[in-house]
N, C-alpha and C. Protein backbone atom coordinates (compact mmCIF):
# COMPACT_ATOMS: atom_id res chain seq x y z
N UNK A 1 -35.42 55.17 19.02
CA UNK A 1 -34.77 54.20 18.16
C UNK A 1 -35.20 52.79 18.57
N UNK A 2 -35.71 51.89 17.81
CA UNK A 2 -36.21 51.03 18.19
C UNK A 2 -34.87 49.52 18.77
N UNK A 3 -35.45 48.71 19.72
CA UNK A 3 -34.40 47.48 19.57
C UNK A 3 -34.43 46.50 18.65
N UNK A 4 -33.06 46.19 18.60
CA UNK A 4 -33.09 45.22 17.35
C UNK A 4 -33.95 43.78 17.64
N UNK A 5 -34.24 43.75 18.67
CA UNK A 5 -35.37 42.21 19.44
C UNK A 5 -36.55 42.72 19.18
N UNK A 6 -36.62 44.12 18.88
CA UNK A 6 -38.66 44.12 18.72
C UNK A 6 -39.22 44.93 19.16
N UNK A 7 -40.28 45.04 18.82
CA UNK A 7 -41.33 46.14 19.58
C UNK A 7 -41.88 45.43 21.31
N UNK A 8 -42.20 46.66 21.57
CA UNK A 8 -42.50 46.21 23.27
C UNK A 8 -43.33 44.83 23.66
N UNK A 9 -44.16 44.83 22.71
CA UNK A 9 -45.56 44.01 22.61
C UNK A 9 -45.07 42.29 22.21
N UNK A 10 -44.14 42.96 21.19
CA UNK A 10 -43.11 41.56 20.80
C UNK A 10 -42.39 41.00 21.62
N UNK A 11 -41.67 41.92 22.56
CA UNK A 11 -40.81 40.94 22.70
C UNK A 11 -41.94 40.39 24.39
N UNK A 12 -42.68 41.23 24.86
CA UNK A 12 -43.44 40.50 26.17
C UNK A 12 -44.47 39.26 25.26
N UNK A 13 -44.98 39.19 24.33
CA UNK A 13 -45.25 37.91 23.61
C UNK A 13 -44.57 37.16 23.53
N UNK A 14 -42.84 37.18 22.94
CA UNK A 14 -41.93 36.21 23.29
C UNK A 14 -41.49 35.85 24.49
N UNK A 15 -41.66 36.23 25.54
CA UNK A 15 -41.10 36.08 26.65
C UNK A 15 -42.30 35.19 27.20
N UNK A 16 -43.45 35.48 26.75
CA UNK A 16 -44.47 34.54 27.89
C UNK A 16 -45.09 33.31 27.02
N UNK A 17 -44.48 33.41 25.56
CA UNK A 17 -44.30 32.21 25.27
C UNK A 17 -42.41 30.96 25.76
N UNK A 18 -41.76 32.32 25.79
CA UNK A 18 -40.46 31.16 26.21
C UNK A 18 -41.06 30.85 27.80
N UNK A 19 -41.80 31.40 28.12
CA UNK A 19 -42.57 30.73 29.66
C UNK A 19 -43.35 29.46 29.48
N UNK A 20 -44.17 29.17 28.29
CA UNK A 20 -45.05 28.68 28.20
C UNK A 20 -43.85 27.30 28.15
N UNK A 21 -42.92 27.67 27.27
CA UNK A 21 -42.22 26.13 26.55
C UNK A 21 -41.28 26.05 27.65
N UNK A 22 -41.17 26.51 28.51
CA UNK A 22 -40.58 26.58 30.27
C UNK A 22 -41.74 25.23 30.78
N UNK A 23 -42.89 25.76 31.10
CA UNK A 23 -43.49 24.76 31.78
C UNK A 23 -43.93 23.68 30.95
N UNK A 24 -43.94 23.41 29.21
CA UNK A 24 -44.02 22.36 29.42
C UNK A 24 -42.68 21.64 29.36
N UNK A 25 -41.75 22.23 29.13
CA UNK A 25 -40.81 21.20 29.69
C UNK A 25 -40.64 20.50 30.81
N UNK A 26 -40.74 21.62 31.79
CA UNK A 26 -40.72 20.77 32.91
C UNK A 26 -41.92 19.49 33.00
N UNK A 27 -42.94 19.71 32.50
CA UNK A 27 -43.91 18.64 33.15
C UNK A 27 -43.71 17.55 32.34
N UNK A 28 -42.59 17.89 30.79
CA UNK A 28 -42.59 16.47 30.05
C UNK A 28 -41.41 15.96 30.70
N UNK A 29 -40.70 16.33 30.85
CA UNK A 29 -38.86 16.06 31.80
C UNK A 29 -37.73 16.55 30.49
N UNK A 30 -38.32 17.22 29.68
CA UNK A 30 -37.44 17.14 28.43
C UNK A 30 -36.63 18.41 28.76
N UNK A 31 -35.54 18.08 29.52
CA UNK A 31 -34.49 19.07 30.26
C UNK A 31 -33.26 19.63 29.04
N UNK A 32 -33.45 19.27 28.08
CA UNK A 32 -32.52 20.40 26.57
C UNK A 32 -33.27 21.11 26.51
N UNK A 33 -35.11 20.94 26.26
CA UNK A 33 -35.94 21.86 25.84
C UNK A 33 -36.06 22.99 26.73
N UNK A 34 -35.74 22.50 27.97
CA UNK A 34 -35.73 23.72 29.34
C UNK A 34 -34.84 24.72 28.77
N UNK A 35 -33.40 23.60 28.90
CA UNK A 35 -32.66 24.91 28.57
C UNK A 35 -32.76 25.38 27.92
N UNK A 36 -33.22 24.95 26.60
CA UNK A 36 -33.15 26.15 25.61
C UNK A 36 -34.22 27.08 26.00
N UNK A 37 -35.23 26.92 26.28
CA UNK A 37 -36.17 27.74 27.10
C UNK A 37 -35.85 28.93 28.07
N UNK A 38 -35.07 28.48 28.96
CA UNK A 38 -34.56 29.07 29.79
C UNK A 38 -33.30 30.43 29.64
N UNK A 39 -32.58 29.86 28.40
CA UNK A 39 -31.83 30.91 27.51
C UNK A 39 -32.52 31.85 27.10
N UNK A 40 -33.65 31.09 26.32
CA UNK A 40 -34.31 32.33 25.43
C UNK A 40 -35.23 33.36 26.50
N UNK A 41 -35.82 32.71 27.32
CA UNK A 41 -36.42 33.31 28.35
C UNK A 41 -35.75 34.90 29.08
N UNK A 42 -34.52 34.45 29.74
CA UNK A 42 -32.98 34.83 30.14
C UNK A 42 -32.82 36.17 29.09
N UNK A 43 -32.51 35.69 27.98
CA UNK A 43 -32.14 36.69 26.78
C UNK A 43 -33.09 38.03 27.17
N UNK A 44 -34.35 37.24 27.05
CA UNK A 44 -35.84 38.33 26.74
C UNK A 44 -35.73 39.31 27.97
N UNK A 45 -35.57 38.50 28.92
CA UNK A 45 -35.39 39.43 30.05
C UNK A 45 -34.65 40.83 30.23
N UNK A 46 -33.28 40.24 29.86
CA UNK A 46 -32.70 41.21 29.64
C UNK A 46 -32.72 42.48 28.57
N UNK A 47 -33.54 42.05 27.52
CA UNK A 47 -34.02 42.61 26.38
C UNK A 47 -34.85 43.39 26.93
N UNK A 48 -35.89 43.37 27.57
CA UNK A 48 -36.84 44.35 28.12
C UNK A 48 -36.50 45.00 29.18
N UNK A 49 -35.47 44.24 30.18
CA UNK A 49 -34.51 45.31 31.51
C UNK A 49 -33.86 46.46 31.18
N UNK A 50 -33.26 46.16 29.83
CA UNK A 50 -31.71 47.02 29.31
C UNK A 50 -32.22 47.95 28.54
N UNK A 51 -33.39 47.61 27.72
CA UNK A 51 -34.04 48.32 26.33
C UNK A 51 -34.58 49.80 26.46
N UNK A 52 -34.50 50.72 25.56
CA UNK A 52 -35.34 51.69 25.64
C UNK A 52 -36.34 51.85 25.40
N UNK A 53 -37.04 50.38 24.96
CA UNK A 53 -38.71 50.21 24.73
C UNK A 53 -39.30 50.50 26.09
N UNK A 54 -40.77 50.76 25.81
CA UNK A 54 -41.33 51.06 26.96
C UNK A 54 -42.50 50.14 27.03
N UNK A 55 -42.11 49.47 28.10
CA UNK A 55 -42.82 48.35 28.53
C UNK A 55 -43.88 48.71 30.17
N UNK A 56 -45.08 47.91 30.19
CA UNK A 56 -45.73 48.94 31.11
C UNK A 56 -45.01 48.00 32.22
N UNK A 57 -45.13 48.94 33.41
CA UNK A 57 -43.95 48.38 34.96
C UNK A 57 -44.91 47.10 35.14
N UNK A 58 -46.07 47.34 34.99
CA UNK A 58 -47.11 46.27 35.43
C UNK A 58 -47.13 45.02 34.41
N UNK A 59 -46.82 45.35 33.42
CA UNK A 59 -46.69 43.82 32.47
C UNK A 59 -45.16 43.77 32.77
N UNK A 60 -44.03 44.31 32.66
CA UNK A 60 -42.68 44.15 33.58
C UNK A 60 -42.92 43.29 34.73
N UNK A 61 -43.37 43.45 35.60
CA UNK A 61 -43.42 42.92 36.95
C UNK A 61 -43.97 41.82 36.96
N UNK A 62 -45.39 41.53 36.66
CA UNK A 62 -46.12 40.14 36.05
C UNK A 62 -45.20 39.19 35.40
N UNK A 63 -44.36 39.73 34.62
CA UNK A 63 -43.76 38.85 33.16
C UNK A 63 -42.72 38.10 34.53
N UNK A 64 -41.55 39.09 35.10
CA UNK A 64 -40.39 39.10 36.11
C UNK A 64 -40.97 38.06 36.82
N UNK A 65 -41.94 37.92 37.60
CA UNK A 65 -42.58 37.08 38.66
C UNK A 65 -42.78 35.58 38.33
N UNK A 66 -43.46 35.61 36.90
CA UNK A 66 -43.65 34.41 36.51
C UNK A 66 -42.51 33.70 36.24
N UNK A 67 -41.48 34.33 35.54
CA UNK A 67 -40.33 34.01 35.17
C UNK A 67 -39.57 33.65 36.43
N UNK A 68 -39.29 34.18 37.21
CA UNK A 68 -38.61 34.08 38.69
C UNK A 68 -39.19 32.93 39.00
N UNK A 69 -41.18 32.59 39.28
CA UNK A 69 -41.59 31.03 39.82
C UNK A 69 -40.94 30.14 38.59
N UNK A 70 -40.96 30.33 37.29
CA UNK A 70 -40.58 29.10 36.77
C UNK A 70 -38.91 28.85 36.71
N UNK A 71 -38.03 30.07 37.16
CA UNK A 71 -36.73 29.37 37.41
C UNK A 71 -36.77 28.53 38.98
N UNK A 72 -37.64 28.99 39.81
CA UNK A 72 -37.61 28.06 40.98
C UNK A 72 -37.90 26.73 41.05
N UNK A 73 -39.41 26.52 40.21
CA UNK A 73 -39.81 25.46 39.82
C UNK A 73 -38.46 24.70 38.84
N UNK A 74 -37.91 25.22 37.76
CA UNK A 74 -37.11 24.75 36.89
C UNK A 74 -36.43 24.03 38.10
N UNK A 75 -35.44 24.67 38.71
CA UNK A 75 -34.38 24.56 40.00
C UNK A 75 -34.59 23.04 40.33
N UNK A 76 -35.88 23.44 41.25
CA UNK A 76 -36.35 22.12 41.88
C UNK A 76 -36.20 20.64 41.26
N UNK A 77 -37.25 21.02 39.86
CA UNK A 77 -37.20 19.50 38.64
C UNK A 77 -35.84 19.26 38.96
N UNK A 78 -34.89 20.08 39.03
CA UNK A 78 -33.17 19.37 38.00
C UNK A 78 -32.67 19.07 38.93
N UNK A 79 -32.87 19.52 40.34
CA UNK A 79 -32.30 18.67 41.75
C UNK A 79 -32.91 17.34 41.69
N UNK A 80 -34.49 17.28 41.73
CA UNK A 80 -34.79 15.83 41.66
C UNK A 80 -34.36 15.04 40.09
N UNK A 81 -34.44 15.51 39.66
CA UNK A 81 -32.80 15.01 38.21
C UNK A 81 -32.10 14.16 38.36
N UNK A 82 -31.10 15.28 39.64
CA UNK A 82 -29.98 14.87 39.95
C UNK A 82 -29.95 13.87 40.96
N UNK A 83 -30.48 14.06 41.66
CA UNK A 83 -31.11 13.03 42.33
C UNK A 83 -31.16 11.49 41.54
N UNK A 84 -31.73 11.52 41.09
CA UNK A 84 -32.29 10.01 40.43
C UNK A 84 -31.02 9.69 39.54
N UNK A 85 -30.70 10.92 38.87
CA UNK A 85 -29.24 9.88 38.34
C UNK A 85 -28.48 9.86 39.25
N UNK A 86 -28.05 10.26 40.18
CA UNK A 86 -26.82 9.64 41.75
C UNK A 86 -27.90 8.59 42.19
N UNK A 87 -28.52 8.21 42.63
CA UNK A 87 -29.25 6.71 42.83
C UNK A 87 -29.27 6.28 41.76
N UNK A 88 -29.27 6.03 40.63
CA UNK A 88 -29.28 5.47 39.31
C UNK A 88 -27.61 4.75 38.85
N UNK A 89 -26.76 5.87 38.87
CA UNK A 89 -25.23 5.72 39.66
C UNK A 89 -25.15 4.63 40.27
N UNK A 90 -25.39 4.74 41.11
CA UNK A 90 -25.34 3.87 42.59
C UNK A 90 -25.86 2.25 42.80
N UNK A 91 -26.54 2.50 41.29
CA UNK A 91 -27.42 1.19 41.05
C UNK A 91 -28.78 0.89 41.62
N UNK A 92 -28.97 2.24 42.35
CA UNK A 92 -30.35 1.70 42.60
C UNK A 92 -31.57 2.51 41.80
N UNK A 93 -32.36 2.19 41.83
CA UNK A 93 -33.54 3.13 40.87
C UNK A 93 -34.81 3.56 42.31
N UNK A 94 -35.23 4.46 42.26
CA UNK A 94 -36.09 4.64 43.07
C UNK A 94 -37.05 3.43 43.27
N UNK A 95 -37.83 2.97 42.13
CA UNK A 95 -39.03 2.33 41.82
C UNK A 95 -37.73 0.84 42.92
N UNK A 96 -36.53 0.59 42.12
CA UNK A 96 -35.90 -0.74 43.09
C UNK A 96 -35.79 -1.15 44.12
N UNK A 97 -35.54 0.80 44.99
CA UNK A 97 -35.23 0.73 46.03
C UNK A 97 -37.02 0.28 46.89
N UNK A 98 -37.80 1.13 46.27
CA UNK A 98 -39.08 0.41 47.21
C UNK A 98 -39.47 -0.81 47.18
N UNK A 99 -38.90 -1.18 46.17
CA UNK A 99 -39.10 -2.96 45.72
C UNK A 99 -38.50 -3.57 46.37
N UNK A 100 -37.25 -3.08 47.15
CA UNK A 100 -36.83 -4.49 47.71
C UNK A 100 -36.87 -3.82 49.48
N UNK A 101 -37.44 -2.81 49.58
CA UNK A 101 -38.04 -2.52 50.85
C UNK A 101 -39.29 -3.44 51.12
N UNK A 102 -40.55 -3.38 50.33
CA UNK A 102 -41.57 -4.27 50.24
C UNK A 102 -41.20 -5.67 50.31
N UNK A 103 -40.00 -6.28 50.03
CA UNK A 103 -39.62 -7.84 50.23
C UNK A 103 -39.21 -8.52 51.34
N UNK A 104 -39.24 -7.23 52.35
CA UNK A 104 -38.36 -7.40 53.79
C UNK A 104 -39.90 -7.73 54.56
């Protein structure tokens, strides 16, 4: 019986495109587009974990891996995020704070 998300082929095409719009989010900073990325990504996953499609273990495992580095990578971006808005908060801006280090 097939899943209602797709044939096997489909849904590992969707998944390594919600990878693709994973990294470029991160490299543009456009952190809605992550998430939504990261949902749909998330979803797929589970779509091919849970499913009775048969997906080969080896494109499984490849797909899992990549997905796993880009939630780490994701991780990382949104700490330095957070980061810059608590100094931003705080009133200082990174680029300020070296600026008025260089004046001393």
């Amino acid at each position: 019986m097939p899943d209602k998300a797709g044939k096997p082929e489909e849904l590992v095409a969707r998944l390594e495109h919600a990878l693709v719009r994973q990294a470029q989010a991160i490299r543009a900073g456009k952190w809605s587009d992550l998430e939504k990325a990261l949902a749909d990504g998330q979803y797929l996953v589970e779509q091919i974990q849970t499913s009775r499609l048969v997906v080969s273990d080896q494109d499984k495992e490849r797909l899992m891996n990549q997905y796993r580095t880009l939630i780490l990578i994701a991780k990382a971006n949104m700490s330095c995020l957070d980061a810059q808005i608590s100094s931003i908060r705080r009133g200082r801006t990174l680029a300020g704070t070296y600026k008025d280090d260089r004046s001393r």
